[in-house]
C-alpha atoms as a PDB file:
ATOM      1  CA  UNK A   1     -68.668  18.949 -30.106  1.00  0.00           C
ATOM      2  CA  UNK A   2     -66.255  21.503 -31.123  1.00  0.00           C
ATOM      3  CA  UNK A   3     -63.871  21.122 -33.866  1.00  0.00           C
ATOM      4  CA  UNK A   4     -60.572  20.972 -31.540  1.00  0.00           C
ATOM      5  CA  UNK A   5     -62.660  18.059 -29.597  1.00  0.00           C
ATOM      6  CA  UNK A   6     -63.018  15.990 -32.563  1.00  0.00           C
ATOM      7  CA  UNK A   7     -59.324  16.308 -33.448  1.00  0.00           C
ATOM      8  CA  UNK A   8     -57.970  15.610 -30.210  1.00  0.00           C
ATOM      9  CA  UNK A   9     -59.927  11.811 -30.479  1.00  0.00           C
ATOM     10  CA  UNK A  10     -58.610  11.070 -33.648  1.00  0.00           C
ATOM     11  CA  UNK A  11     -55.650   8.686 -33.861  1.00  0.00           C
ATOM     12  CA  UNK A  12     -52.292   9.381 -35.297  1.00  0.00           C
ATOM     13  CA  UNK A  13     -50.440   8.292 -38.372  1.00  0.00           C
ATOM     14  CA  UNK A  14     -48.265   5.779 -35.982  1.00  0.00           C
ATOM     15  CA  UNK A  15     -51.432   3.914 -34.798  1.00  0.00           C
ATOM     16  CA  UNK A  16     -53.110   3.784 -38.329  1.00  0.00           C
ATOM     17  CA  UNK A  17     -52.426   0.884 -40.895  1.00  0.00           C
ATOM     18  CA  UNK A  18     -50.558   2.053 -43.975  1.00  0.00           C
ATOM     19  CA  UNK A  19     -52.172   0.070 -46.299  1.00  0.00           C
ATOM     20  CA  UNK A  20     -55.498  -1.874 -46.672  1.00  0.00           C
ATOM     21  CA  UNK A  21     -53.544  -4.443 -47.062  1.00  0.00           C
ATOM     22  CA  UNK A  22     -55.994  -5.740 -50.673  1.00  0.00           C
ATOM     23  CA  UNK A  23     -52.970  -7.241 -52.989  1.00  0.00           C
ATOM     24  CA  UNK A  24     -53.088  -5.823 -56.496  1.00  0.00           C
ATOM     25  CA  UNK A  25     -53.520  -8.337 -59.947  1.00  0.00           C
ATOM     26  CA  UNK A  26     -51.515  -6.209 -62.556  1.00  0.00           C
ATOM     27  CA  UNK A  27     -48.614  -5.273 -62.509  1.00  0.00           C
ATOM     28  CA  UNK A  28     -49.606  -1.470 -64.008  1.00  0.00           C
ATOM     29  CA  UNK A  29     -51.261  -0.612 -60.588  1.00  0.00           C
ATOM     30  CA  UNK A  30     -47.502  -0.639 -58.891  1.00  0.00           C
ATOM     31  CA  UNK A  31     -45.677   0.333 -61.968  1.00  0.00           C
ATOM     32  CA  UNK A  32     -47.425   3.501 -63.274  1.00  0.00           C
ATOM     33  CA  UNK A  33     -47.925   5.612 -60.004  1.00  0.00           C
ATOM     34  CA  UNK A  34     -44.347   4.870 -59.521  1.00  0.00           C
ATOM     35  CA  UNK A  35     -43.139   6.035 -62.867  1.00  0.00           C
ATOM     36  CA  UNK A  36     -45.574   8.960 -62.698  1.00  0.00           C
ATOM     37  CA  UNK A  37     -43.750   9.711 -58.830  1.00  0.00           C
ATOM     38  CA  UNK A  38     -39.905   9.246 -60.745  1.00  0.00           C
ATOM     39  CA  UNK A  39     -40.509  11.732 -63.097  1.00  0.00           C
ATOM     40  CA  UNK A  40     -41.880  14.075 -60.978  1.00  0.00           C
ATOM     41  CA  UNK A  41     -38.729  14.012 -58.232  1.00  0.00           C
ATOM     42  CA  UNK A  42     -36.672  14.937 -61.807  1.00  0.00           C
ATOM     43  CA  UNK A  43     -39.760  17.669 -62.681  1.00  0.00           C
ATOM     44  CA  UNK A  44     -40.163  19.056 -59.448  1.00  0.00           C
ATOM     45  CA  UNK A  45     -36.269  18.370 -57.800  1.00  0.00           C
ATOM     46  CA  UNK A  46     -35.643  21.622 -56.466  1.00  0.00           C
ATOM     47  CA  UNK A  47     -39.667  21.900 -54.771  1.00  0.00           C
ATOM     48  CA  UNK A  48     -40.434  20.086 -51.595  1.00  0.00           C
ATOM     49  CA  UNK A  49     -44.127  21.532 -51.142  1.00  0.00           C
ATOM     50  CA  UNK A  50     -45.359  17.763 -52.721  1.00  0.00           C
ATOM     51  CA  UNK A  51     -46.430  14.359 -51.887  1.00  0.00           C
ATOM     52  CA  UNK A  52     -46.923  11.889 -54.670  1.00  0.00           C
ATOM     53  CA  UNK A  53     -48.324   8.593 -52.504  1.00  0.00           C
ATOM     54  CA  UNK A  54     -48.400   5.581 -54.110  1.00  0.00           C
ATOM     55  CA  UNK A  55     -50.780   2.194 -52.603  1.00  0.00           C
ATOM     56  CA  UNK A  56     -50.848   4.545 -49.418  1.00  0.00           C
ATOM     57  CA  UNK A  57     -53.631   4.677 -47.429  1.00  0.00           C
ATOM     58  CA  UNK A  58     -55.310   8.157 -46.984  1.00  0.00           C
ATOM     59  CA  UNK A  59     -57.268   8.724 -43.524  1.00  0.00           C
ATOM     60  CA  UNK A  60     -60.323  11.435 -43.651  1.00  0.00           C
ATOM     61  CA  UNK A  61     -63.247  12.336 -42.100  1.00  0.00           C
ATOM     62  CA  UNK A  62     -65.627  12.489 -44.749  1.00  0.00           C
ATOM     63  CA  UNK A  63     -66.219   8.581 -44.623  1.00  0.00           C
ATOM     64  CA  UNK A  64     -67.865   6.547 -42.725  1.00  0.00           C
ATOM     65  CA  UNK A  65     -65.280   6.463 -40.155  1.00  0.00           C
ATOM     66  CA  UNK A  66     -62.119   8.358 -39.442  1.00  0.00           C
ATOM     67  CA  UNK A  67     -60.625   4.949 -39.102  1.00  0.00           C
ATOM     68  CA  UNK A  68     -61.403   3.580 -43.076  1.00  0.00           C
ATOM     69  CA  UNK A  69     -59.182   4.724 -45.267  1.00  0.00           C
ATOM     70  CA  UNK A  70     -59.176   5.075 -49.000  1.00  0.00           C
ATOM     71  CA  UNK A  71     -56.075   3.245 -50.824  1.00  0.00           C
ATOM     72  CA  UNK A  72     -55.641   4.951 -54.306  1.00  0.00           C
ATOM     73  CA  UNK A  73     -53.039   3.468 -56.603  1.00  0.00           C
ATOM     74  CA  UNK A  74     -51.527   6.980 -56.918  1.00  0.00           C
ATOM     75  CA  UNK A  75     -52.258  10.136 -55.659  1.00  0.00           C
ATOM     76  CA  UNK A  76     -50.571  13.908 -55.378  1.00  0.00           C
ATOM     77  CA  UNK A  77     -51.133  16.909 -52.554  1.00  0.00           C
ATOM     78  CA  UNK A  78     -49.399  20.284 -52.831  1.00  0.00           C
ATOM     79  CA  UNK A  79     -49.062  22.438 -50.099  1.00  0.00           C
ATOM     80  CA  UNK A  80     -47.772  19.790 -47.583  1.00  0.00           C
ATOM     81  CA  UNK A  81     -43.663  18.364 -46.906  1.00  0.00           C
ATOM     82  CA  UNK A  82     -42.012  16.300 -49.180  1.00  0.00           C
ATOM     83  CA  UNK A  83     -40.945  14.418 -46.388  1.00  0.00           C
ATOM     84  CA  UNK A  84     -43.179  14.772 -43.184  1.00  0.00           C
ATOM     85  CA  UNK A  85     -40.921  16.289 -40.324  1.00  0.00           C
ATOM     86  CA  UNK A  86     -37.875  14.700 -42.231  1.00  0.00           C
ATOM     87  CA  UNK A  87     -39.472  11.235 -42.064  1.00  0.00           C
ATOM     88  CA  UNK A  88     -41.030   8.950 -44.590  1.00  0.00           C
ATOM     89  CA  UNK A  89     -44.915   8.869 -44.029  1.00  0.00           C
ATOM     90  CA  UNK A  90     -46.604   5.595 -43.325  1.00  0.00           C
ATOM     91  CA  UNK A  91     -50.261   6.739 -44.718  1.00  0.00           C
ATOM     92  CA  UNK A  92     -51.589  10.151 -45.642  1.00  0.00           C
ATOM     93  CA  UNK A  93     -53.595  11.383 -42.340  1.00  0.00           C
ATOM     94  CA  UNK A  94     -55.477  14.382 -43.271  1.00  0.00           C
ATOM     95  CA  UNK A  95     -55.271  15.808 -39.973  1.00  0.00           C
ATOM     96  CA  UNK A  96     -52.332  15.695 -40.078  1.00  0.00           C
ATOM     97  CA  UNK A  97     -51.327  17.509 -42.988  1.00  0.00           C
ATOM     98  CA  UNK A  98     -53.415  20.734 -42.039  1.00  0.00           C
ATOM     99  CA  UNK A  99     -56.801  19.273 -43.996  1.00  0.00           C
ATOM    100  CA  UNK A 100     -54.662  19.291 -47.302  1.00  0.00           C
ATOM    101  CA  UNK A 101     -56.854  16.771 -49.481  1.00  0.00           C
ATOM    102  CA  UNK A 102     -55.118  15.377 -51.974  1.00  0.00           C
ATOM    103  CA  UNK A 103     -55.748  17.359 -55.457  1.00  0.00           C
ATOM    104  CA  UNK A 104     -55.054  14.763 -57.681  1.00  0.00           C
ATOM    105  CA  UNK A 105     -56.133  10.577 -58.023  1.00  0.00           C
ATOM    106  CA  UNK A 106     -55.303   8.044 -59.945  1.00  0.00           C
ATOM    107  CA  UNK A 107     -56.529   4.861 -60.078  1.00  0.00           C
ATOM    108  CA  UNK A 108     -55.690   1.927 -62.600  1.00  0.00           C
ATOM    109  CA  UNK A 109     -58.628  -0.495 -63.563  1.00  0.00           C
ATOM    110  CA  UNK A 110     -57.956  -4.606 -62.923  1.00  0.00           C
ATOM    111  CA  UNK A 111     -59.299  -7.877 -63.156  1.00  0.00           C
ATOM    112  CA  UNK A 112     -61.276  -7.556 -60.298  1.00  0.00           C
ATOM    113  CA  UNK A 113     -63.643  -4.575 -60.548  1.00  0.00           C
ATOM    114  CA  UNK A 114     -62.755  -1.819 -57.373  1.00  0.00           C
ATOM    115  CA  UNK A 115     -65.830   0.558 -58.123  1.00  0.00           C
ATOM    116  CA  UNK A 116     -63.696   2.991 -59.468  1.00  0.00           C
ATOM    117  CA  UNK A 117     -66.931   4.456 -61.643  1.00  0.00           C
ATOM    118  CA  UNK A 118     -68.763   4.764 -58.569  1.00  0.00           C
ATOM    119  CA  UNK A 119     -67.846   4.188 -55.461  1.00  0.00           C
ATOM    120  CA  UNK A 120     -64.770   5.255 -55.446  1.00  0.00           C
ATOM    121  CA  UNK A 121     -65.836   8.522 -57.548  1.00  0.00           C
ATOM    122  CA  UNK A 122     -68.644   9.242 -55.105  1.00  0.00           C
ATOM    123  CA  UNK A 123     -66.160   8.700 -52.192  1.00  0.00           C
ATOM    124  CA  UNK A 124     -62.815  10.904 -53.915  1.00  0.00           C
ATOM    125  CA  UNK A 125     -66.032  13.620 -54.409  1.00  0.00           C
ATOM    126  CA  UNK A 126     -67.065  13.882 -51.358  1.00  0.00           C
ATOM    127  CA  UNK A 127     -63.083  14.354 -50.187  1.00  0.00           C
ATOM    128  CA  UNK A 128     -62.417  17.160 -52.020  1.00  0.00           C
ATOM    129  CA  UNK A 129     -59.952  15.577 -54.597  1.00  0.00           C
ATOM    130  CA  UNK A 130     -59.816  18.169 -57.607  1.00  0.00           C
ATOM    131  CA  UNK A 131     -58.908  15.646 -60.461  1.00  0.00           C
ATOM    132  CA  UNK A 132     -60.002  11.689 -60.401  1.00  0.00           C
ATOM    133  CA  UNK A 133     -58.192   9.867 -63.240  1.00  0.00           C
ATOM    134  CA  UNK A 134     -58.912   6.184 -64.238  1.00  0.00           C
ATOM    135  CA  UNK A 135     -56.666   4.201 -66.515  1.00  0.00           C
ATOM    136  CA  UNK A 136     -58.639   1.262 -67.878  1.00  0.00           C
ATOM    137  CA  UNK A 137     -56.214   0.414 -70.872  1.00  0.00           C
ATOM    138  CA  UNK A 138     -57.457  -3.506 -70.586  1.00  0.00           C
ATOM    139  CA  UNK A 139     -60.945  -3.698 -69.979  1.00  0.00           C
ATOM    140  CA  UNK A 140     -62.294  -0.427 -70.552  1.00  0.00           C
ATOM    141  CA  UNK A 141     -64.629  -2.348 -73.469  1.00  0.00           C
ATOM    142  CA  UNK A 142     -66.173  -4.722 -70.691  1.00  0.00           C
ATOM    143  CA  UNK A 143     -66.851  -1.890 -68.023  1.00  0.00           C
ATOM    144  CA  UNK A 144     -68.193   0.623 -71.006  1.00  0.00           C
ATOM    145  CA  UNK A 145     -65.578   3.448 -70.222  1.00  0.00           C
ATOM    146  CA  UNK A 146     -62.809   4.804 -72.333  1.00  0.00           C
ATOM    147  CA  UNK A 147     -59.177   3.492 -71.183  1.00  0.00           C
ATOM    148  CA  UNK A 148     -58.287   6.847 -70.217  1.00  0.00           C
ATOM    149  CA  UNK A 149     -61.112   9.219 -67.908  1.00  0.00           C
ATOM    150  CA  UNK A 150     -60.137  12.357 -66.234  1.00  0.00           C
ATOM    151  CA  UNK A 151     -62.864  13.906 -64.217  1.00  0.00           C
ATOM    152  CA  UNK A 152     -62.831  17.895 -63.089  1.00  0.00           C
ATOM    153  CA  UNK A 153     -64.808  18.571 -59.742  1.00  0.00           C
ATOM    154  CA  UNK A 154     -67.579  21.091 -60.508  1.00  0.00           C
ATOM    155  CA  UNK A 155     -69.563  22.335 -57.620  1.00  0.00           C
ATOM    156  CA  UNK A 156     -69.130  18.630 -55.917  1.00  0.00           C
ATOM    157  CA  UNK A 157     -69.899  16.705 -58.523  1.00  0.00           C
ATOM    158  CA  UNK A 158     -67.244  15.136 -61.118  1.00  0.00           C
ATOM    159  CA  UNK A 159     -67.311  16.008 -64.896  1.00  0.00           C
ATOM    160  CA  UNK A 160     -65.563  14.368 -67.546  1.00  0.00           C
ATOM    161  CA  UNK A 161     -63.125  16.352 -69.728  1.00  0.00           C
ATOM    162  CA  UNK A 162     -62.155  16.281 -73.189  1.00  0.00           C
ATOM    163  CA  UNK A 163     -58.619  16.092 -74.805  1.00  0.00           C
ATOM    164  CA  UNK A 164     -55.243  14.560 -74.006  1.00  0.00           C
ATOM    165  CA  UNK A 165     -53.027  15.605 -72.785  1.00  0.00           C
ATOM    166  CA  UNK A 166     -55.398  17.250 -70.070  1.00  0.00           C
ATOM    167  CA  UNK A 167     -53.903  20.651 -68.742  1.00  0.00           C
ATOM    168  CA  UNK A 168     -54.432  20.537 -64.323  1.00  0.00           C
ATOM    169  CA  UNK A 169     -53.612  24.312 -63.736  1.00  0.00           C
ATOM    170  CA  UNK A 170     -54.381  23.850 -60.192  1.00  0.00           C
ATOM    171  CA  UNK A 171     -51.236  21.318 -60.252  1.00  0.00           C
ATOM    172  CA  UNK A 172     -49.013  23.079 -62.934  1.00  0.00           C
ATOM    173  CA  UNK A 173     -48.846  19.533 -64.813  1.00  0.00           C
ATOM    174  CA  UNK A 174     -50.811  17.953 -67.501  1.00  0.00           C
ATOM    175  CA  UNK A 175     -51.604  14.343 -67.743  1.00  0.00           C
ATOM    176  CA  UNK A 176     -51.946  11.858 -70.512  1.00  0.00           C
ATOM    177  CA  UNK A 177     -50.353   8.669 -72.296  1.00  0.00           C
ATOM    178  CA  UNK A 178     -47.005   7.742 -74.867  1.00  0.00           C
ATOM    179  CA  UNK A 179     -45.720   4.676 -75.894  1.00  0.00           C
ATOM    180  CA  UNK A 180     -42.070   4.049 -74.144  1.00  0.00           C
ATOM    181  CA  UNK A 181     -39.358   1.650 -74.604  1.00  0.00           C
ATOM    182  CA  UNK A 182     -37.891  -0.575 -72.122  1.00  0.00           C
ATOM    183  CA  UNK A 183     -35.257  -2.605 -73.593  1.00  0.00           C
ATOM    184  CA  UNK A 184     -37.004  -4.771 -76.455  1.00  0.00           C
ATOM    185  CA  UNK A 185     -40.565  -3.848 -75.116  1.00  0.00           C
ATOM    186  CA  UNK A 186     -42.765  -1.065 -75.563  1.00  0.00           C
ATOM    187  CA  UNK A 187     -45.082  -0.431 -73.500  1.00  0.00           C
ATOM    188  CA  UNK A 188     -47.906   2.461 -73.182  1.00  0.00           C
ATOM    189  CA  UNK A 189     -47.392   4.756 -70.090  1.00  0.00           C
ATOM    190  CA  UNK A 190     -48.816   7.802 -68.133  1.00  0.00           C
ATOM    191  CA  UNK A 191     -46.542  10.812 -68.748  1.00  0.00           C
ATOM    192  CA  UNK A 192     -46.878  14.370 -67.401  1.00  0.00           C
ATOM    193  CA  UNK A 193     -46.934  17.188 -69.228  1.00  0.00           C
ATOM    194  CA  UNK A 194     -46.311  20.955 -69.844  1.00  0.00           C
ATOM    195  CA  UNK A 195     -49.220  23.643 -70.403  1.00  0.00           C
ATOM    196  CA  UNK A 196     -48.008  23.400 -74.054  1.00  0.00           C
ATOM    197  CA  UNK A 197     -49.144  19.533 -74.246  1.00  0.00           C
ATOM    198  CA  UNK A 198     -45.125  19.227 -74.400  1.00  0.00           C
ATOM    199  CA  UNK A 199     -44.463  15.506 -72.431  1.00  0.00           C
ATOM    200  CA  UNK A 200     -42.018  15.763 -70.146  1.00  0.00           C
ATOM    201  CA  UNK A 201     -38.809  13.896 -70.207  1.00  0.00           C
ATOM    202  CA  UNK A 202     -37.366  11.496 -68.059  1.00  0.00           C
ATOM    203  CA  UNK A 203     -33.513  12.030 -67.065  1.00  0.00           C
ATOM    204  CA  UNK A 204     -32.186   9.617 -69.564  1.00  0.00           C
ATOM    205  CA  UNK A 205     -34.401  11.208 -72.539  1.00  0.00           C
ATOM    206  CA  UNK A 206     -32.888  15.292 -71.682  1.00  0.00           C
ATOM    207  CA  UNK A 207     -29.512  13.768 -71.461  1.00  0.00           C
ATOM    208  CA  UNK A 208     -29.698  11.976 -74.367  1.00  0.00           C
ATOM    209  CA  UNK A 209     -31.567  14.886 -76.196  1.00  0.00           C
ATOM    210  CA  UNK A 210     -28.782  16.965 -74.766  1.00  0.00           C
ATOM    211  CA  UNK A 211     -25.867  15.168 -76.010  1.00  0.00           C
ATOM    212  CA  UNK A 212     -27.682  15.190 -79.579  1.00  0.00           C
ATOM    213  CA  UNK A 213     -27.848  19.122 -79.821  1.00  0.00           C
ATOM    214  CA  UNK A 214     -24.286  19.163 -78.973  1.00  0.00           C
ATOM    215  CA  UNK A 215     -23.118  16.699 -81.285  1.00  0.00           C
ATOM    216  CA  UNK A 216     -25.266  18.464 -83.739  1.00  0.00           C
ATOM    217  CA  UNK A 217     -23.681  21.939 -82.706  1.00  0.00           C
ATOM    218  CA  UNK A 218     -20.078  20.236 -83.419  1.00  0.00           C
ATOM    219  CA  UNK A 219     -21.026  18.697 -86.768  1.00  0.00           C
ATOM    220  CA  UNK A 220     -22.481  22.515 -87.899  1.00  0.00           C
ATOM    221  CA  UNK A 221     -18.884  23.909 -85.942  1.00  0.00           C
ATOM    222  CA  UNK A 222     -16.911  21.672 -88.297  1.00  0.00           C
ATOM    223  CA  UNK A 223     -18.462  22.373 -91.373  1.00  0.00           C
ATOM    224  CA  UNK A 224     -18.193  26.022 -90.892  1.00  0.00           C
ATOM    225  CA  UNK A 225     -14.254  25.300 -90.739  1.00  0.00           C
ATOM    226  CA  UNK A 226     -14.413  23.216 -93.623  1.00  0.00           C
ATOM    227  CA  UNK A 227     -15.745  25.974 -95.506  1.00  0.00           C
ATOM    228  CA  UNK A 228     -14.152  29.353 -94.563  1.00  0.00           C
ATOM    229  CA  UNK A 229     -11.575  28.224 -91.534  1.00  0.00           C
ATOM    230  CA  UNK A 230     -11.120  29.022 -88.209  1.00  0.00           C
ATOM    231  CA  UNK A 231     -14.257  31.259 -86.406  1.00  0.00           C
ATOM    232  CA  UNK A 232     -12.945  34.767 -85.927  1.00  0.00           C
ATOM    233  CA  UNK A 233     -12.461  35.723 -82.746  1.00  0.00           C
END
């Protein structure tokens, strides 16, 4: 069977489910992939080459069947339409987006073991996906991990890497964790990052850093006054 035979019998987005459907039991595995999806529409506002899915289901042929998909809590393809043919997707079909795996995983470590050191690393392997992070920051100690793992794929096979903030060049973002405030709680929280391990800001944090500098410019502008006058012109 030809390649263009196999394609015709698979189904399309519109008659796959968009979710697994498998509830989640913290509240980090809706919150972080989201966050991580905010600040990259501020990061990347003017691109639409990107797809950050978050709880999606993603359709491929490298499974068992075209028709199991794998859920991750977060995950990010270049290459493909912000917005699929103007629309909102309901799941990430492969074959639909040209092959385009997704380059980048994340999945967030509950309660309930998911087989996120193994199964789910053997299956986002055999895919194609370029980086597979897990956040375990609550029971890392009981599964035997650290609470943050970011694995490379060499040659088909997933390696660990050292250091955080972890540089992706393939993505043009790095990835690692900060403490943030919301309201009178702080809470720890995946960040992207520059190639110079610089976090990136959300929208609140450059406006606020931006009205600083300027206030700062004025107070410098006002003691120059106070000590020789007006600036020349």
């Amino acid at each position: 069977m030809g390649k263009s035979d196999l394609q015709l019998e698979l189904p399309t987005s519109a008659e796959l489910p968009c979710s697994d459907d498998t509830p989640v039991d913290n509240e980090d595995q809706n919150f972080l992939p989201n966050f991580l999806l905010f600040l990259l529409q501020y990061i990347w506002a003017t691109r639409n080459d990107w797809f950050f899915g978050v709880d999606m289901a993603v359709y491929h042929t490298t499974g068992v069947s075209h028709l199991v998909p794998v859920v991750p809590d977060g995950f990010l393809s270049l290459g493909v339409e912000r917005r699929k043919e103007g629309k909102s997707r309901n799941s990430y079909v492969v074959w639909e987006e040209n092959q385009v795996v997704p380059l980048f995983v994340l999945e967030i470590v509950s309660l309930t073991p998911g087989g996120e050191y193994d199964k789910k690393l053997t299956t986002y392997a055999k895919l194609g996906v370029s980086y597979y992070v897990i956040y375990n920051p609550q029971y890392w100690q009981r599964d035997g991990h650290l609470p943050l793992e970011i694995y490379r794929l060499v040659d088909g096979n997933y390696q660990l890497q050292i250091g955080e903030p972890f540089w992706m060049p393939e993505i043009g973002l790095g990835i690692g964790r900060s403490p943030r405030q919301f309201g009178s709680i702080q809470r720890e929280v995946l960040y992207w990052y520059d190639e110079a391990g610089n976090r990136y800001l959300t929208p609140e944090e450059a406006e606020r850093q931006a009205r600083e500098q300027l206030e700062l410019a004025q107070q410098q502008l006002d003691r120059y006054r106070q000590q020789f006058g007006e600036l020349p012109e």
